[in-house]
N, C-alpha and C. Protein backbone atom coordinates (compact mmCIF):
# COMPACT_ATOMS: atom_id res chain seq x y z
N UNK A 1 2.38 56.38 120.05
CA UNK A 1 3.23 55.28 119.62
C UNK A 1 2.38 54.01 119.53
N UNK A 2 2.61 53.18 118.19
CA UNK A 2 2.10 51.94 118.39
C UNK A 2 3.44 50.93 118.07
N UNK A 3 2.37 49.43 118.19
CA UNK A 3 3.76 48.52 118.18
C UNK A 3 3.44 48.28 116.58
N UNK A 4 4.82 48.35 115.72
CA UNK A 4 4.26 47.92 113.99
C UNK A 4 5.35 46.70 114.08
N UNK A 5 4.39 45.59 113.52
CA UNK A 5 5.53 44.56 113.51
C UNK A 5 5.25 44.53 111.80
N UNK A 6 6.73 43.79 111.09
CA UNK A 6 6.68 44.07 110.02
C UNK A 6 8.61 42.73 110.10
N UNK A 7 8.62 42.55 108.57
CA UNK A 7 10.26 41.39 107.81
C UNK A 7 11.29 42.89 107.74
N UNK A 8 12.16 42.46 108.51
CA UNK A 8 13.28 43.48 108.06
C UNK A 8 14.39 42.89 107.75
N UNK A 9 14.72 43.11 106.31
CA UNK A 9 15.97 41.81 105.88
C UNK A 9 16.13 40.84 106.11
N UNK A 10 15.02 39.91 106.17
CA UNK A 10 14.58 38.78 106.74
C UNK A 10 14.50 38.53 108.19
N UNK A 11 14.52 39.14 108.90
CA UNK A 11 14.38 39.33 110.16
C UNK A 11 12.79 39.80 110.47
N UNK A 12 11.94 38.99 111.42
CA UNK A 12 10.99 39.80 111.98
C UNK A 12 11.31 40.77 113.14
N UNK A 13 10.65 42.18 112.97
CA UNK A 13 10.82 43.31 114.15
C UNK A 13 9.72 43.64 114.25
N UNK A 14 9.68 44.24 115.45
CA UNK A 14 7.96 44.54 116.03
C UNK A 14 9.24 45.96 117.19
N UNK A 15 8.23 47.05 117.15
CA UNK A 15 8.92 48.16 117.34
C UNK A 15 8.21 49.17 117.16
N UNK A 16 8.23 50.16 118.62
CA UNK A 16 7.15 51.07 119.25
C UNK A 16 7.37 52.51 118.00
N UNK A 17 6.53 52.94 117.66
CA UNK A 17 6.72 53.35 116.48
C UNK A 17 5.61 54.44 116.23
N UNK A 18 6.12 55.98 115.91
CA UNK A 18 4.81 56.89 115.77
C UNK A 18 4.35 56.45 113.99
N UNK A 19 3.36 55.55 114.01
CA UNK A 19 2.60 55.59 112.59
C UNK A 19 2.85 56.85 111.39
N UNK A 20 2.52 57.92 111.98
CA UNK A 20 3.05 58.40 111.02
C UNK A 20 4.33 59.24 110.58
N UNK A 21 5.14 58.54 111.12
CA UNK A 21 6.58 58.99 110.82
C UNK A 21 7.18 58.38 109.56
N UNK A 22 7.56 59.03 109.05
CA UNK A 22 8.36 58.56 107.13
C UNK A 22 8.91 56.92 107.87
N UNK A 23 8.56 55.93 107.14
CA UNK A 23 8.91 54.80 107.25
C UNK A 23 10.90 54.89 107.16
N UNK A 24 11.78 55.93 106.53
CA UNK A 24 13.05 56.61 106.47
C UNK A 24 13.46 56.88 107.69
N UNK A 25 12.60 57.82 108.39
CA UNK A 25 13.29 57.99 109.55
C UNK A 25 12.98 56.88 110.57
N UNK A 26 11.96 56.03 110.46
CA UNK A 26 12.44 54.66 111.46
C UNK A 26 13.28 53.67 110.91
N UNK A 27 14.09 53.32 109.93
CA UNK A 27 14.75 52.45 109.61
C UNK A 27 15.90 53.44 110.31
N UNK A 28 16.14 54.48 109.89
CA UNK A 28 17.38 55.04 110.42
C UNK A 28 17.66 54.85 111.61
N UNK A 29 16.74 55.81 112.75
CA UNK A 29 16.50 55.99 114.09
C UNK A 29 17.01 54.91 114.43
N UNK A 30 15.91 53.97 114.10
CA UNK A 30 15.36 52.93 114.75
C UNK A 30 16.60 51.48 114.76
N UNK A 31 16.92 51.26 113.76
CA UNK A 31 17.83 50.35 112.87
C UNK A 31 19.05 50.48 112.51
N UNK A 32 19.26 52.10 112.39
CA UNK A 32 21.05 52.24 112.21
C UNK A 32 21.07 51.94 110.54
N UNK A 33 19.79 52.08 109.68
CA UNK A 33 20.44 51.63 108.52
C UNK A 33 20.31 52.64 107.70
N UNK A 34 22.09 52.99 107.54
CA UNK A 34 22.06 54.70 107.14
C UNK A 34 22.43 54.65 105.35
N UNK A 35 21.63 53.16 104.72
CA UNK A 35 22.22 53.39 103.19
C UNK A 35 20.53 53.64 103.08
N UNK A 36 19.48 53.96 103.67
CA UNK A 36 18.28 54.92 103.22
C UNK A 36 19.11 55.90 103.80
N UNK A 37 18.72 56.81 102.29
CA UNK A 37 19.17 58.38 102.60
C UNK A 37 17.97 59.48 102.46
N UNK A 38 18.09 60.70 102.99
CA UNK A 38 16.70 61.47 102.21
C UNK A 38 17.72 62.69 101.56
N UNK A 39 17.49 62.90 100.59
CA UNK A 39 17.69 63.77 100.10
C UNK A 39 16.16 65.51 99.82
N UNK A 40 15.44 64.19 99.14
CA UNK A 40 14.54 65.57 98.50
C UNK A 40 13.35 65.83 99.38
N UNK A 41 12.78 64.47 100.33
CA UNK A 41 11.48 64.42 101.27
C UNK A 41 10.76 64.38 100.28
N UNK A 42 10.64 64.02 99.23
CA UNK A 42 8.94 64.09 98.03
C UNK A 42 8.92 63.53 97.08
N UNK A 43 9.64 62.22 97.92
CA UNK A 43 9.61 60.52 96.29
C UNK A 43 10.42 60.84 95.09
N UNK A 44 11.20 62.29 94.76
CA UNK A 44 11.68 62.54 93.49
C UNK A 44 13.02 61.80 93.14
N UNK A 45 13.78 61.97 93.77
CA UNK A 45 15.33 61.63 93.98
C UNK A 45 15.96 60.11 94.07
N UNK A 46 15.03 59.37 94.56
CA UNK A 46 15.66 57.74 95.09
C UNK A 46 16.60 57.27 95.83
N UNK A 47 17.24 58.39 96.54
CA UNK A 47 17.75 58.13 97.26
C UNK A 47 17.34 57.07 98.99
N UNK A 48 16.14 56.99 98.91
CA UNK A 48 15.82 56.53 100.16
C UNK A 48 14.83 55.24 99.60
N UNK A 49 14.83 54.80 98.13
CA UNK A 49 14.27 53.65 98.11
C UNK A 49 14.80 52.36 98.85
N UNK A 50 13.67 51.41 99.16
CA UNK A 50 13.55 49.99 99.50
C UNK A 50 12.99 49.13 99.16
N UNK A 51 12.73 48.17 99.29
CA UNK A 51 11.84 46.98 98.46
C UNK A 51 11.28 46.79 99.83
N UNK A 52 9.61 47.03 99.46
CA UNK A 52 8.51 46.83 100.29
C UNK A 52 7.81 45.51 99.33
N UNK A 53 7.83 44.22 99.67
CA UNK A 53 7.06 43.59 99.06
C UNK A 53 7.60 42.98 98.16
N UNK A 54 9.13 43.59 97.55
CA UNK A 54 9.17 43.23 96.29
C UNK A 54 9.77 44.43 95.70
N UNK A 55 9.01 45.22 95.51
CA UNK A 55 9.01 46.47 95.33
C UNK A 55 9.28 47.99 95.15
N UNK A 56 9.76 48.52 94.48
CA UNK A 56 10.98 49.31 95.13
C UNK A 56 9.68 50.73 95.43
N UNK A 57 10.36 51.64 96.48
CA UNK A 57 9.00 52.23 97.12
C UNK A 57 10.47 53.21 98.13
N UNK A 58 10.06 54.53 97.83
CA UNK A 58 10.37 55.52 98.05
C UNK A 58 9.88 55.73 99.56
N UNK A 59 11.12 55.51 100.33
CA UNK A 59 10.37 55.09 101.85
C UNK A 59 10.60 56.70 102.86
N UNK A 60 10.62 57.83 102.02
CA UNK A 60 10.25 59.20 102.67
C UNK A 60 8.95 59.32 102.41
N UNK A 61 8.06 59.01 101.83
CA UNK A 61 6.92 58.82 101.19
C UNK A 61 5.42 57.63 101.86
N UNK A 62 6.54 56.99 102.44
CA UNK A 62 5.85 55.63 102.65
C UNK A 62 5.68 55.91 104.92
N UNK A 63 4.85 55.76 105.58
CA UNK A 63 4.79 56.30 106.76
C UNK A 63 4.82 54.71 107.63
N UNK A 64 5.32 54.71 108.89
CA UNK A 64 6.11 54.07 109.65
C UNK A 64 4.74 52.70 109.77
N UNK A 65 3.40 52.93 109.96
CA UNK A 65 2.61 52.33 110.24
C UNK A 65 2.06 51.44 108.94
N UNK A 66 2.15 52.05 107.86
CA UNK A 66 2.34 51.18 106.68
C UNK A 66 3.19 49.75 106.42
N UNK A 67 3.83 50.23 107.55
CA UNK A 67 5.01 48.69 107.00
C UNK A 67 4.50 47.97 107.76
N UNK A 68 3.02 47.62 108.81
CA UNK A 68 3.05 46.52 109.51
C UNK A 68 2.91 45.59 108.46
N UNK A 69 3.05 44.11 108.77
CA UNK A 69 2.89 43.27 107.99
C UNK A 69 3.44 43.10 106.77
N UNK A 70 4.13 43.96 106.56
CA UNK A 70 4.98 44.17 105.06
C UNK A 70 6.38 43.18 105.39
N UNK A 71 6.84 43.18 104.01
CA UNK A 71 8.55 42.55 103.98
C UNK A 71 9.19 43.85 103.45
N UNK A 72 10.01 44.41 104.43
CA UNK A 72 11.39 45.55 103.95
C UNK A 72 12.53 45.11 104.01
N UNK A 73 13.06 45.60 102.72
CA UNK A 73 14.96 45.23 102.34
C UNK A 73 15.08 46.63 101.89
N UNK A 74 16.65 46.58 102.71
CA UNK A 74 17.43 47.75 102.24
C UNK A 74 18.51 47.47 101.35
N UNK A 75 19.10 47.74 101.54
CA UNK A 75 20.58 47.40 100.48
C UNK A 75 21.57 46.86 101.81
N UNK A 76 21.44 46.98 102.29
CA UNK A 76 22.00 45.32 103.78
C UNK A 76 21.46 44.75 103.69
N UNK A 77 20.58 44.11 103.12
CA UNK A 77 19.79 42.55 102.92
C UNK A 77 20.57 42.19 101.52
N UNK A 78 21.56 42.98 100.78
CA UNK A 78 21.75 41.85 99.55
C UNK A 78 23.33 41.23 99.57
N UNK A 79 23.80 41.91 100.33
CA UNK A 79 25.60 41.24 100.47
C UNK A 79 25.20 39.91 101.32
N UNK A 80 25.63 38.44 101.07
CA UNK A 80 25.70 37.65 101.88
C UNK A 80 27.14 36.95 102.52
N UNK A 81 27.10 37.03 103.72
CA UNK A 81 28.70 36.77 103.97
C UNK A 81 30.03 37.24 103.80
N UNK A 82 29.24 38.80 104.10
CA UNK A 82 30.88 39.66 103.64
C UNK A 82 30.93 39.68 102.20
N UNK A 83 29.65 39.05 101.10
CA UNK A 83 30.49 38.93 99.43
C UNK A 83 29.11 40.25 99.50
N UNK A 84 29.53 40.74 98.34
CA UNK A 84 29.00 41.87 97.98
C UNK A 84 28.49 40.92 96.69
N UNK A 85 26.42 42.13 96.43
CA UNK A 85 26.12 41.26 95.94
C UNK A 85 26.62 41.14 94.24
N UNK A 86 26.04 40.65 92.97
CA UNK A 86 26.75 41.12 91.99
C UNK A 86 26.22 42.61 91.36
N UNK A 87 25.19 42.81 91.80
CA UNK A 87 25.24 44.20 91.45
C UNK A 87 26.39 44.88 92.06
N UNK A 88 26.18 45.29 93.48
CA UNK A 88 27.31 45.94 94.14
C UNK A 88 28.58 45.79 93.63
N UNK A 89 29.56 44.72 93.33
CA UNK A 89 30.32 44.22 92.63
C UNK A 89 30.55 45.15 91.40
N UNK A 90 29.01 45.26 90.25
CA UNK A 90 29.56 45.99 89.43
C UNK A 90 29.52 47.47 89.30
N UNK A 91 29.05 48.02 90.22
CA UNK A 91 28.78 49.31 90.32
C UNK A 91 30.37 49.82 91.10
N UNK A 92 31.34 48.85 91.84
CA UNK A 92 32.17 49.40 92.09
C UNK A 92 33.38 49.12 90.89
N UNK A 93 33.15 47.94 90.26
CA UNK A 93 33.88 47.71 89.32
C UNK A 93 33.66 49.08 87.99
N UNK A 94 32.55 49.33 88.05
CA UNK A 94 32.81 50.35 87.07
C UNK A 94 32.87 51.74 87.72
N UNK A 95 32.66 51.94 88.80
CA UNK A 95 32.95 53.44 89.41
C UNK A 95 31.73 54.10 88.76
N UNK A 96 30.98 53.43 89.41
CA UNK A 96 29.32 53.99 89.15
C UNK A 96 28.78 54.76 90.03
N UNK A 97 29.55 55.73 90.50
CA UNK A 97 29.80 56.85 91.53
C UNK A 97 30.79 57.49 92.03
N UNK A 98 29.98 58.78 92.24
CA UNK A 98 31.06 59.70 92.63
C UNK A 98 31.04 59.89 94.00
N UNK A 99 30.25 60.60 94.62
CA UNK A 99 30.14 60.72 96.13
C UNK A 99 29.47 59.62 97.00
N UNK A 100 28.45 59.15 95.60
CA UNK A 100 27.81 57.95 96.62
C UNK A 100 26.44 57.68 97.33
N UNK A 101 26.07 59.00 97.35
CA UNK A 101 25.06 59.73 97.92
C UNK A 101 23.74 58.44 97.52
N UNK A 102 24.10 58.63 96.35
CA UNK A 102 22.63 58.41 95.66
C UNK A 102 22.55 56.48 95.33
N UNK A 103 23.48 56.05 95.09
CA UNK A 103 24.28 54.60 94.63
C UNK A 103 23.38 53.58 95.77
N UNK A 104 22.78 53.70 97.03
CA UNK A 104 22.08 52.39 97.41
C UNK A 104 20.80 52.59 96.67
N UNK A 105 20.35 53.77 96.42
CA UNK A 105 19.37 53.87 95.70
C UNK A 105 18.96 53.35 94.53
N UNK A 106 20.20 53.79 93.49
CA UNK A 106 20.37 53.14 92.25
C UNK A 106 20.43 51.90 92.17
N UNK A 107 21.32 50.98 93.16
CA UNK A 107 21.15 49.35 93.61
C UNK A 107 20.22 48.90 93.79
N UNK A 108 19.20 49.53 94.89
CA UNK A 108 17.84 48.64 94.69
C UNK A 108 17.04 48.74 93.86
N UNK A 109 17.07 49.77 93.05
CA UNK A 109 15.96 49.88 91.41
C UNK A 109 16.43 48.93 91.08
N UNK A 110 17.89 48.89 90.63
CA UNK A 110 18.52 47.62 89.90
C UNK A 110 18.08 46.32 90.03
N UNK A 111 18.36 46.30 91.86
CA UNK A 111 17.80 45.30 91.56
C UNK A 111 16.37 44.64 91.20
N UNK A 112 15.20 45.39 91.54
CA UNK A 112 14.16 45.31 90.70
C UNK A 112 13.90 45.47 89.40
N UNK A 113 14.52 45.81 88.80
CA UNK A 113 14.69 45.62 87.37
C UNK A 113 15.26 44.63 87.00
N UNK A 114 16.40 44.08 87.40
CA UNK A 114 16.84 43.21 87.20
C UNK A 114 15.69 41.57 87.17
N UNK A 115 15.13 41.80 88.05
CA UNK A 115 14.03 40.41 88.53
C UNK A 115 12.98 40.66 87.37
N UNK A 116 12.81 41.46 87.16
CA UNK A 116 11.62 41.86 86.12
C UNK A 116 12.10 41.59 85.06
N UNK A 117 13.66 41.65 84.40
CA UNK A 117 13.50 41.93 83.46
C UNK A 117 15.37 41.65 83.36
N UNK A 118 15.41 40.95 83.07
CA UNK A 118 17.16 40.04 83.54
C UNK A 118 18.10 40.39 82.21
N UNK A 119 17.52 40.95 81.02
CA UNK A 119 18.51 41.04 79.92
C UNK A 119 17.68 42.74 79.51
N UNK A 120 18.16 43.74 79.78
CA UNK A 120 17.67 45.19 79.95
C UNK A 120 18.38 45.65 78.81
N UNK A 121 18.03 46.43 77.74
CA UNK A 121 18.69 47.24 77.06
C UNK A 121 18.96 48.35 77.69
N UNK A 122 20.27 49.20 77.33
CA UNK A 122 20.72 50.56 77.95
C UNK A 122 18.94 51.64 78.06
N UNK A 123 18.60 51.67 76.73
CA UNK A 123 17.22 52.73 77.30
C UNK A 123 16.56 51.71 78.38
N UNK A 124 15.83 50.74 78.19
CA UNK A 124 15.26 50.12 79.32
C UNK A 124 15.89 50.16 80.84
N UNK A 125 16.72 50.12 80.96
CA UNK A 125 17.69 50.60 81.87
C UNK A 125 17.37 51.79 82.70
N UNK A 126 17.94 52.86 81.42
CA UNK A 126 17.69 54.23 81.96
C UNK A 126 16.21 54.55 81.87
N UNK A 127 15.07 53.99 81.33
CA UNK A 127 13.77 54.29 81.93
C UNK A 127 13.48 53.48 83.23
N UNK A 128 13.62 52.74 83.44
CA UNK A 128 13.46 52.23 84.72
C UNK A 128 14.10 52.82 86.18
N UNK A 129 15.31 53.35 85.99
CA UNK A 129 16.42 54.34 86.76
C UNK A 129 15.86 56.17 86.66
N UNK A 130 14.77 56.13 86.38
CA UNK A 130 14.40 57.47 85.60
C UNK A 130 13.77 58.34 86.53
N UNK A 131 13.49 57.13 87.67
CA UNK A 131 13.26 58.01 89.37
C UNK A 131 14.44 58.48 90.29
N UNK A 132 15.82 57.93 89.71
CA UNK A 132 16.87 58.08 90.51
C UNK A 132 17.24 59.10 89.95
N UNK A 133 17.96 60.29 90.77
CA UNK A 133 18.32 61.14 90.60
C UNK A 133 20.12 60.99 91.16
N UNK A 134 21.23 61.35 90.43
CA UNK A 134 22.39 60.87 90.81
C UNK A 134 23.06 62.77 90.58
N UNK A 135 23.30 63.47 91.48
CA UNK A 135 23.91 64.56 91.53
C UNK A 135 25.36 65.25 91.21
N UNK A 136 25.98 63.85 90.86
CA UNK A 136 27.64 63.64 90.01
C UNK A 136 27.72 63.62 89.01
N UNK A 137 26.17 62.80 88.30
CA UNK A 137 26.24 62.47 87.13
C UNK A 137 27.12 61.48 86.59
N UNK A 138 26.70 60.73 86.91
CA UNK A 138 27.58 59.64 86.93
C UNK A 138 26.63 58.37 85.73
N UNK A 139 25.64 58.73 85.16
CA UNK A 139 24.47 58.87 84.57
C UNK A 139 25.29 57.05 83.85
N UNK A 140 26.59 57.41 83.10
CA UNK A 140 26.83 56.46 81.76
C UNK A 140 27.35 55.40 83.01
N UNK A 141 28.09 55.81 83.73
CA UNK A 141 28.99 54.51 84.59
C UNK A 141 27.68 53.57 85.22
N UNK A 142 26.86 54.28 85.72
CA UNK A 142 25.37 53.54 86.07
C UNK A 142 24.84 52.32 85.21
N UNK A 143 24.66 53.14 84.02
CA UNK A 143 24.13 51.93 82.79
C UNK A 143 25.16 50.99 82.45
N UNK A 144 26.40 51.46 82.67
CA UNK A 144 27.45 50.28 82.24
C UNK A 144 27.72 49.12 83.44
N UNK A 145 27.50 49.54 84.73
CA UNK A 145 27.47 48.97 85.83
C UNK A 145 25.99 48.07 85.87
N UNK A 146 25.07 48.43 85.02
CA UNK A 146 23.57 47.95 85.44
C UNK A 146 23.41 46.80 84.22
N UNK A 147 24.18 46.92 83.10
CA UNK A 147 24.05 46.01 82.23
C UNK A 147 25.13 45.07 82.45
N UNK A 148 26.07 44.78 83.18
CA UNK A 148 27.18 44.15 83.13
C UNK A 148 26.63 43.64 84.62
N UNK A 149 25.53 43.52 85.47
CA UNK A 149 25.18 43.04 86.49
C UNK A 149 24.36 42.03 86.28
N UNK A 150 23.58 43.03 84.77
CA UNK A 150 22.69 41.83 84.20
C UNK A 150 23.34 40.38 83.73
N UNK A 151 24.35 40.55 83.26
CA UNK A 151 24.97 39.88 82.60
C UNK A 151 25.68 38.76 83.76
N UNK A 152 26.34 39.93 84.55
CA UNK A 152 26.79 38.16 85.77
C UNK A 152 25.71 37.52 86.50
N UNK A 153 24.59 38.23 86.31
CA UNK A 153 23.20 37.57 87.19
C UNK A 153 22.34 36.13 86.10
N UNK A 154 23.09 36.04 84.78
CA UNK A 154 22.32 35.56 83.74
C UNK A 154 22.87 33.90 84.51
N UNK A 155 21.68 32.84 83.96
CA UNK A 155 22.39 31.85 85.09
C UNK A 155 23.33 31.01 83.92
């Protein structure tokens, strides 16, 4: 065990930590933050992305000792004050899911796409989302939820 200190949703944590454990299973364990999910264990799926840096980064992939010094957000770093953020907003407004499984995942691509790139055409969209894997298929409600986020995010 070492100590990895590292920004967690704007919060600094410092926390005894086996280095190489999936950076996934210490947010979970460790943090209680159960919108990283694993589905596949091998970066394919997106279900367990986060923004490392900025970044969105497949954190079954990414190992516990990596995050010292880093900034990590999950999808609890973007609701402020009980408001859900406007992505979230439109992903429920359009029923941009079925079980759910996969949907914090799809939120934080979003929202990196979104910062990159604030007026997305539907393909730009779905190439950028092209790591998320959604098992409902819920594929069209996604893009309609991801362009209509763009749109309330426009200032």
């Amino acid at each position: 065990m070492e100590l990895v200190e590292f920004e967690l949703n704007g919060r600094s944590e410092a926390v005894a930590a086996n280095p190489e454990e999936p950076l996934l299973d210490l947010l979970r364990r460790q943090f209680k933050l159960f919108s990283v999910r694993e589905a596949c264990g091998i970066g394919i799926c997106g279900s367990c992305t986060v923004a490392v840096d900025g970044k969105q980064v497949s954190s079954c992939l990414m190992m516990a000792g990596q995050a010292a010094g880093r900034s990590i957000e999950t999808l609890e770093s973007l609701s402020e004050g009980g408001e859900l953020h406007a992505i979230q907003q439109a992903f429920v407004e359009h029923n941009a899911f079925q079980c759910s499984y996969c949907t914090p995942g799809f939120v934080m691509a979003t929202r990196e796409l979104l910062e990159q790139n604030p007026a997305p055409t539907p393909d730009e969209v779905r190439e950028h989302l092209a790591g998320n894997i959604c098992r409902c298929g819920s594929y069209l409600k996604i893009v309609e939820a991801v362009t209509d986020a763009a749109t309330r995010m426009q200032p």
